[in-house]
Protein backbone atom coordinates (compact mmCIF):
# COMPACT_ATOMS: atom_id res chain seq x y z
CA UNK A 1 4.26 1.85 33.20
CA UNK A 2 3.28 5.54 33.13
CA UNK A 3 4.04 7.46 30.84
CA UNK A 4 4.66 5.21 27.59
CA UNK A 5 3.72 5.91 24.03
CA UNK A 6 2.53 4.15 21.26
CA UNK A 7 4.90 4.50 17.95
CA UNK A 8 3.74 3.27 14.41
CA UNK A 9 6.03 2.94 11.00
CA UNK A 10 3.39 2.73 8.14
CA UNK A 11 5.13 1.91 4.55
CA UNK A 12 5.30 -0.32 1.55
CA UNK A 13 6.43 -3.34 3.27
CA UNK A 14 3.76 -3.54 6.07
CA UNK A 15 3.40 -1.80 9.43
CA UNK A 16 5.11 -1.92 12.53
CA UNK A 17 3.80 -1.05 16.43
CA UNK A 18 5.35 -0.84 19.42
CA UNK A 19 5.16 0.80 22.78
CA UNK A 20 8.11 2.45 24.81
CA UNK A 21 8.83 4.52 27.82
CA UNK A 22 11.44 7.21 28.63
CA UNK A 23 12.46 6.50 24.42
CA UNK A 24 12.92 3.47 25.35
CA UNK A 25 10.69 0.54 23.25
CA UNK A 26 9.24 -2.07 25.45
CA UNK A 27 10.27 -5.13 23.92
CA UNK A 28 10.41 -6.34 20.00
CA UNK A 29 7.65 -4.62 17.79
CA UNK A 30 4.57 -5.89 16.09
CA UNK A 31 4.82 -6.23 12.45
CA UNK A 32 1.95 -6.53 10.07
CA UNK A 33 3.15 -7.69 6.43
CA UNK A 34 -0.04 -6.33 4.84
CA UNK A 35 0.57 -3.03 3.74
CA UNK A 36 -2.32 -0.07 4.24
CA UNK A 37 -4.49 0.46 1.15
CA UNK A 38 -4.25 3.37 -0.83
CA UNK A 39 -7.49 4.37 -2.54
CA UNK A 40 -9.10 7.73 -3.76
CA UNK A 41 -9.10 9.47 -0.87
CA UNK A 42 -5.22 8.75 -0.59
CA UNK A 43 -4.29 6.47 2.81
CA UNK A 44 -7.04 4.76 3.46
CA UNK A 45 -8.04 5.42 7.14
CA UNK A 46 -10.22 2.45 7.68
CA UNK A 47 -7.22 0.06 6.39
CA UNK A 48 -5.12 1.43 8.58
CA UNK A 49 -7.22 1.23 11.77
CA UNK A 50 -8.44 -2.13 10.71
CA UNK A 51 -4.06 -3.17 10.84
CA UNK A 52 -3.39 -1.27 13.78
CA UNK A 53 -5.66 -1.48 16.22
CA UNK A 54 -5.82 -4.90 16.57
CA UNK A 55 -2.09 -4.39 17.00
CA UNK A 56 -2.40 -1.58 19.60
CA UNK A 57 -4.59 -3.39 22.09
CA UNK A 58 -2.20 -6.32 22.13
CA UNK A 59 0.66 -4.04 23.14
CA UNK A 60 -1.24 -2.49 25.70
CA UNK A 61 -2.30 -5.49 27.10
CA UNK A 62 0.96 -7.46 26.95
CA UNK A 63 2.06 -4.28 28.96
CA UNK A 64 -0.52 -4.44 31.78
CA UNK A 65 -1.92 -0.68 30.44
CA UNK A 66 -5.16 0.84 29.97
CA UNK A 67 -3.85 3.60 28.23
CA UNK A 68 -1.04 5.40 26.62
CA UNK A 69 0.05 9.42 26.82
CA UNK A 70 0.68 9.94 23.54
CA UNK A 71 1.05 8.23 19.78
CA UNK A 72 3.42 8.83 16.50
CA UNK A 73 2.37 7.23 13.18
CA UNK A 74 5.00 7.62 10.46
CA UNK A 75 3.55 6.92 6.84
CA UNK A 76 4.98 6.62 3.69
CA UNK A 77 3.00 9.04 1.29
CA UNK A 78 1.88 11.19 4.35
CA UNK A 79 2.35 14.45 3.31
CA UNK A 80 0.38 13.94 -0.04
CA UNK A 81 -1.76 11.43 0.48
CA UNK A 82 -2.71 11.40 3.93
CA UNK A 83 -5.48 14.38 4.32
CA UNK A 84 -8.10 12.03 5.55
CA UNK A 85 -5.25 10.13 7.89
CA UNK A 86 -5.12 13.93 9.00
CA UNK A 87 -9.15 14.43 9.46
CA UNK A 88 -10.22 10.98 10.71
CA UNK A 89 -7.42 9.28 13.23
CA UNK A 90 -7.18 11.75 15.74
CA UNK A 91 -10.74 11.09 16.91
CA UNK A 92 -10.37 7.24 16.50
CA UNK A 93 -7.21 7.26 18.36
CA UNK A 94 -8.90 9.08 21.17
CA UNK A 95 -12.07 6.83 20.67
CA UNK A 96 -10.47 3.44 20.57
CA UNK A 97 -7.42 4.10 22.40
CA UNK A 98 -7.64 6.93 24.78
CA UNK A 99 -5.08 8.91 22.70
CA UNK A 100 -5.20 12.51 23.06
CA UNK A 101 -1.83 13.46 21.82
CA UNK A 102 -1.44 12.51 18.29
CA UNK A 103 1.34 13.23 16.04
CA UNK A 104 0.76 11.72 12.14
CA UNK A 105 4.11 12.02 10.57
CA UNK A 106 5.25 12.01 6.97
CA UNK A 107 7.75 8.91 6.72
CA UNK A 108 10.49 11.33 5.78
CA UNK A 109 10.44 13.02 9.18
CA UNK A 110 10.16 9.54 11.31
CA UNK A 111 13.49 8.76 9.40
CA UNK A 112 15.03 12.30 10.17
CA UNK A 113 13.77 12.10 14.03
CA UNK A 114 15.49 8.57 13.92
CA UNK A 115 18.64 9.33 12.49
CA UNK A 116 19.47 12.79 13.74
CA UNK A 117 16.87 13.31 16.61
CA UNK A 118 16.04 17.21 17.65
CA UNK A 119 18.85 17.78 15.84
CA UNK A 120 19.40 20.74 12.63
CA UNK A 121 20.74 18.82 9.37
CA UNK A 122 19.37 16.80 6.42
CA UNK A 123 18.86 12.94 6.08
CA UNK A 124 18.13 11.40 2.82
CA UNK A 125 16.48 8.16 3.29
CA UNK A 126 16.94 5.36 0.33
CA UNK A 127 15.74 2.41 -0.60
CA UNK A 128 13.47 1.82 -3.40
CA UNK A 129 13.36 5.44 -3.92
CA UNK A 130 14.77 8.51 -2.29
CA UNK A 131 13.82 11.14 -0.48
CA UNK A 132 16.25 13.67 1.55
CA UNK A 133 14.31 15.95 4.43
CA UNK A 134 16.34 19.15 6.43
CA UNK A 135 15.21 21.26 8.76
CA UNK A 136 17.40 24.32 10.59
CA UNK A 137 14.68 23.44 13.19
CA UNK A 138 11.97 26.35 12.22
CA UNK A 139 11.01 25.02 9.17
CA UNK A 140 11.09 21.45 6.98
CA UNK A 141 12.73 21.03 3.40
CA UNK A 142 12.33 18.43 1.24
CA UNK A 143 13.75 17.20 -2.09
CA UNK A 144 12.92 14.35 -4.46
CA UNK A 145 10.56 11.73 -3.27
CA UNK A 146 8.81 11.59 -6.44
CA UNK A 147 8.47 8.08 -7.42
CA UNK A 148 10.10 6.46 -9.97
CA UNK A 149 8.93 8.29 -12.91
CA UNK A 150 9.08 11.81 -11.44
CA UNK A 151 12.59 11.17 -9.61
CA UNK A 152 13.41 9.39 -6.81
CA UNK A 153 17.09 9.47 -8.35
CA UNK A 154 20.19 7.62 -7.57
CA UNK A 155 17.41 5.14 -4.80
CA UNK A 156 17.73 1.92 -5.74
CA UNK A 157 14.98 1.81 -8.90
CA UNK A 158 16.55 4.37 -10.02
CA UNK A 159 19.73 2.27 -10.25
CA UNK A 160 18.22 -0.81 -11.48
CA UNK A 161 16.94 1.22 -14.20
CA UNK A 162 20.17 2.17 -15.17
CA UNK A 163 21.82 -0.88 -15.00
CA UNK A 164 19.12 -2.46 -16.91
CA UNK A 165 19.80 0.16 -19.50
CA UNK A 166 23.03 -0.59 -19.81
CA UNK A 167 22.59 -4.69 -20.40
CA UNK A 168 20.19 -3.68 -22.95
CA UNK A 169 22.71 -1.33 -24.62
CA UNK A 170 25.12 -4.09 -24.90
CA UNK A 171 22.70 -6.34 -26.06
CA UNK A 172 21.60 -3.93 -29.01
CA UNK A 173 25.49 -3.21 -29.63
CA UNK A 174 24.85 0.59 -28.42
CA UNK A 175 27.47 2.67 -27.07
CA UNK A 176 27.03 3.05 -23.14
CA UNK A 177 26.53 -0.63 -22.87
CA UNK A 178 27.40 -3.27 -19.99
CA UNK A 179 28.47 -6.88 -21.38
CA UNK A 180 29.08 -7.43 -17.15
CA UNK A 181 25.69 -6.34 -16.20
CA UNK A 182 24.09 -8.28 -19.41
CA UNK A 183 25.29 -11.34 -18.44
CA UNK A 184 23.81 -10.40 -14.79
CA UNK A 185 20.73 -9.21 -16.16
CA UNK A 186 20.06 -12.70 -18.42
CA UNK A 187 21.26 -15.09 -15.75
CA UNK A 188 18.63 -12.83 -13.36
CA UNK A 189 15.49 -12.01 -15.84
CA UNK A 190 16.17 -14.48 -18.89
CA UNK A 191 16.71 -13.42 -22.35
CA UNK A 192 17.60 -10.12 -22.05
CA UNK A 193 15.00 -9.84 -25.52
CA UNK A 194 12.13 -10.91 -23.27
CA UNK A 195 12.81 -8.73 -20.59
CA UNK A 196 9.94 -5.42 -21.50
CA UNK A 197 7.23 -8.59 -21.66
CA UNK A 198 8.60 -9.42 -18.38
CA UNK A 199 8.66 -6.20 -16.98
CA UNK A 200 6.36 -3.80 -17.72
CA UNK A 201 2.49 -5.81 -17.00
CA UNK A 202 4.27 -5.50 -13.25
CA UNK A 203 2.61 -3.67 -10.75
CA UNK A 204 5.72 -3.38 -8.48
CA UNK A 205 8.12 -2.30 -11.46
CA UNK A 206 9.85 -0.27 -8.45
CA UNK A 207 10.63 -2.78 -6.50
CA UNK A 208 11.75 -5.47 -9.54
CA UNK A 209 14.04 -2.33 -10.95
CA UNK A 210 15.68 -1.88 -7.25
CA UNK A 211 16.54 -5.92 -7.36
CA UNK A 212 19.08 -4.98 -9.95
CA UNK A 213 20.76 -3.10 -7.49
CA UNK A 214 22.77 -5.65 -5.84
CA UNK A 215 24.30 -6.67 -9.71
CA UNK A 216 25.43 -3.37 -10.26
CA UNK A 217 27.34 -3.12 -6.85
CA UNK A 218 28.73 -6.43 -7.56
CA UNK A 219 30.02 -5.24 -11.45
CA UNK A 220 31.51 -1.79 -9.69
CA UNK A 221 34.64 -2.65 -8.98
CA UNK A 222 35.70 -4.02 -12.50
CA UNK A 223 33.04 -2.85 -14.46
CA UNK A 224 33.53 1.05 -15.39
CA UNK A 225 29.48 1.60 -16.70
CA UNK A 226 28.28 -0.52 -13.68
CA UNK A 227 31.16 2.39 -11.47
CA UNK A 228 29.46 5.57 -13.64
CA UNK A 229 26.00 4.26 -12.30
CA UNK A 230 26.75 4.75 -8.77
CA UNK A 231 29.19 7.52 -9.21
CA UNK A 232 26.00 9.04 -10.73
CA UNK A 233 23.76 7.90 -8.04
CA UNK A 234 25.75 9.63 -5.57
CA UNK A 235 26.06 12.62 -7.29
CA UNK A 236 22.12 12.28 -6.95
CA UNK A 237 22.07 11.79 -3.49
CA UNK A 238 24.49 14.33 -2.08
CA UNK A 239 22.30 17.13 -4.68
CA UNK A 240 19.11 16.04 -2.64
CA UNK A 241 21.19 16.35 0.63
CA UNK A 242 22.49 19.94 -0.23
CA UNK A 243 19.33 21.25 -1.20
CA UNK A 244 17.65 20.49 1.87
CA UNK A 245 20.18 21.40 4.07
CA UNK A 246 20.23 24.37 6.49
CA UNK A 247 21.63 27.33 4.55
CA UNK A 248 24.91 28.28 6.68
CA UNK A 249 25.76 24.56 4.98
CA UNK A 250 27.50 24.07 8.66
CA UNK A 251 24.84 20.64 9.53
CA UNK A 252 24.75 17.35 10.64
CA UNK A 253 24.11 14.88 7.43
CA UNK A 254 22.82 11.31 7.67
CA UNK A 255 22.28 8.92 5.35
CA UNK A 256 19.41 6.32 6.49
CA UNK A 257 17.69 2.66 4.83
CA UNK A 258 18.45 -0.27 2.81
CA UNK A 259 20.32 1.44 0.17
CA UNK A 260 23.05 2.69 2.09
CA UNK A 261 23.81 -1.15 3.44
CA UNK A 262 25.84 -1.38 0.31
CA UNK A 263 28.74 -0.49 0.94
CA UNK A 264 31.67 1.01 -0.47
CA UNK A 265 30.46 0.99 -4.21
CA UNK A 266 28.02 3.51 -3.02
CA UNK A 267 29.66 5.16 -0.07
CA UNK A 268 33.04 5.95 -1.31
CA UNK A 269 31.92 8.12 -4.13
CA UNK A 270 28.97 9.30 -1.99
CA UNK A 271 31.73 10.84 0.75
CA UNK A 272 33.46 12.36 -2.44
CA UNK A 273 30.20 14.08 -3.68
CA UNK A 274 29.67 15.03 0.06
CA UNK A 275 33.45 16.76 0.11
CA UNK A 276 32.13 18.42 -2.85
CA UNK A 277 28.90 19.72 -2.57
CA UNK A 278 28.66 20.01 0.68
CA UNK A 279 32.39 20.76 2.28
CA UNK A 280 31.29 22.09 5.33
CA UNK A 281 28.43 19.22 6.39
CA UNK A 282 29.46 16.74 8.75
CA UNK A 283 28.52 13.55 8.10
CA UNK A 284 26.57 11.38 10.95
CA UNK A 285 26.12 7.84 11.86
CA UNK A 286 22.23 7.56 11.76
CA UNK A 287 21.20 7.04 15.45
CA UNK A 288 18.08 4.53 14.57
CA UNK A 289 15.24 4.03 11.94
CA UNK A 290 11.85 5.37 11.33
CA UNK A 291 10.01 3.94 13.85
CA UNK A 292 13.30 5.01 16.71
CA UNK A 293 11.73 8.23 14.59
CA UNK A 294 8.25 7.75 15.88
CA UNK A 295 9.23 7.08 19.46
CA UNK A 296 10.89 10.28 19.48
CA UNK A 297 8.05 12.20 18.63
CA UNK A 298 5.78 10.18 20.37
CA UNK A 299 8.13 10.82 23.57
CA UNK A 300 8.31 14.67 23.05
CA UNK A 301 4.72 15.07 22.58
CA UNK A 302 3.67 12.96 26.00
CA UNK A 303 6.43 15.10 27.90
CA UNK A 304 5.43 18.35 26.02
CA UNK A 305 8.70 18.79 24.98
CA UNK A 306 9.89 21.28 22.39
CA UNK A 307 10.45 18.89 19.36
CA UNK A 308 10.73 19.20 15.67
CA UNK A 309 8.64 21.70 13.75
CA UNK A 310 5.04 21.19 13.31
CA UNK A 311 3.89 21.42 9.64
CA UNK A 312 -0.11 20.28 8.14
CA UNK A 313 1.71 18.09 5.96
CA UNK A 314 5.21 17.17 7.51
CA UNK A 315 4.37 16.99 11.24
CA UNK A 316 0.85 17.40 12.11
CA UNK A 317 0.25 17.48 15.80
CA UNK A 318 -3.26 17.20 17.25
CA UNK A 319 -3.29 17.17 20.66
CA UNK A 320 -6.69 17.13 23.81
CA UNK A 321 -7.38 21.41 23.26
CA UNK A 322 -6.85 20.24 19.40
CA UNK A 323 -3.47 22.22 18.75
């Protein structure tokens, strides 16, 4: 078992661990459904340990190791939020684990290394929200990523919103309104009349905005406001895509998460937006998710293989001379 690697996925939906040789993972991963605390000091390090390591030493020992050559942890809010990630894990990794080779990731690049590998080109990644990352392999680009008050637009709260918009538009008698997505919205929430008291004491707005998605996909085809909402969502997307994307515009473009399992309400006028903005891109099947991502690094980094660039905030890389 020489030679394998430990590869986290840290996000809003919990954190999952597992350990794999030659790229390869070594079985099904551990999944934790509790998701890592985020205080003042952004990612909270403790938390995370506290999750993981538990987590960690089963691997290991399922595996019949003492130790591994290197680790990847991907995290959502990474390359804000995760300065004392950054200060404090690469001694506890070494301390509790053996790890010497330590690459802390910002979720964005897990997803990129997962989709399009060692690869040039941009991958937006979309769920909730929406982020799109590109690198021309010197340096890393991002766009949007915000949140959902900042941006984050055409991810799936960003949808929800819209189509919530429009049911309450037809329920005023305002022009721009859904009757289609009303009668989805009531049958989903209630009274459409009760739905701000519904809505807005929740702490995961996000998340009960992107639950509309699904009834706007469904309206699409007959409904031409629920249509204009992903038409407009693409546009979104492919804008984040271009921006990113390595200037001679002649890349590799992936489209990666939950949002993208919708279908053709989303990916038909997504290719024409791509045709568009982007004429010369090529767009790419995305080879595996975030935490394929983190095995990737985790892999380059134990063979000391040239990988993606190394940024503070993108790609941080701390490894037994500290580089």
């Amino acid at each position: 078992m020489a030679g394998a690697v430990l590869a986290v996925d840290s996000g809003g939906s919990g954190l999952r661990a597992v350990l794999a040789v030659g790229g390869r993972a070594l079985g099904a991963p551990l999944v934790s459904a509790e998701p890592v605390r985020t205080g003042a000091r952004g990612i909270d390090p403790g938390h995370l340990l506290a999750l993981l390591l538990p987590m960690a030493r089963r691997l290991m020992a399922d595996a019949g190791i003492g130790e591994v050559r290197a680790a990847a942890l991907g995290a959502a809010g990474m390359a804000t939020l995760g300065d004392a990630l950054r200060a404090e894990l690469p001694e506890a990794f070494a301390r509790e684990l053996g790890v010497r080779r330590l690459a802390l990731a910002a979720d964005a690049v897990t997803a990129y290394a997962g989709a399009l590998g060692r690869r040039a080109g941009a991958v937006v990644a979309g769920g909730t929200g929406m982020i799109a990352t590109g690198t021309d392999l010197t340096t890393w680009r991002r766009a949007d990523g915000w949140g959902h008050l900042l941006g984050d637009c055409g991810g799936g709260a960003w949808i929800g919103r819209a189509g919530l918009d429009a049911a309450m538009r037809a329920f005023d008698g305002r022009r721009g309104g859904s009757v289609a997505l009303l009668a989805r919205a009531e049958e989903m929430f209630g009274p459409a009349g009760e739905l701000p008291g519904l809505l807005y004491p929740r702490t995961d707005r996000p998340a009960v905005l992107a639950s509309f998605v699904p009834s706007v996909a469904a309206c699409a085809e007959r409904d031409p406001v629920a249509r204009g909402i992903l038409t407009a969502a693409a546009g979104h997307i492919v804008e984040a895509a271009a921006a990113v994307a390595p200037k001679s515009g002649d890349c590799e473009v992936a489209f990666t998460g939950g949002l993208f399992k919708m279908g053709d309400p989303l990916l038909v006028p997504l290719q024409e937006e791509l045709s568009r903005q982007l004429p010369s891109a090529r767009r790419t099947a995305a080879e595996g998710d975030p935490l394929h991502g983190a095995v990737r690094i985790a892999t380059d980094l134990a063979e000391e293989r040239p990988g993606l660039p190394v940024d503070d905030r993108m790609l941080h890389v701390r490894t037994e001379s500290g580089g």
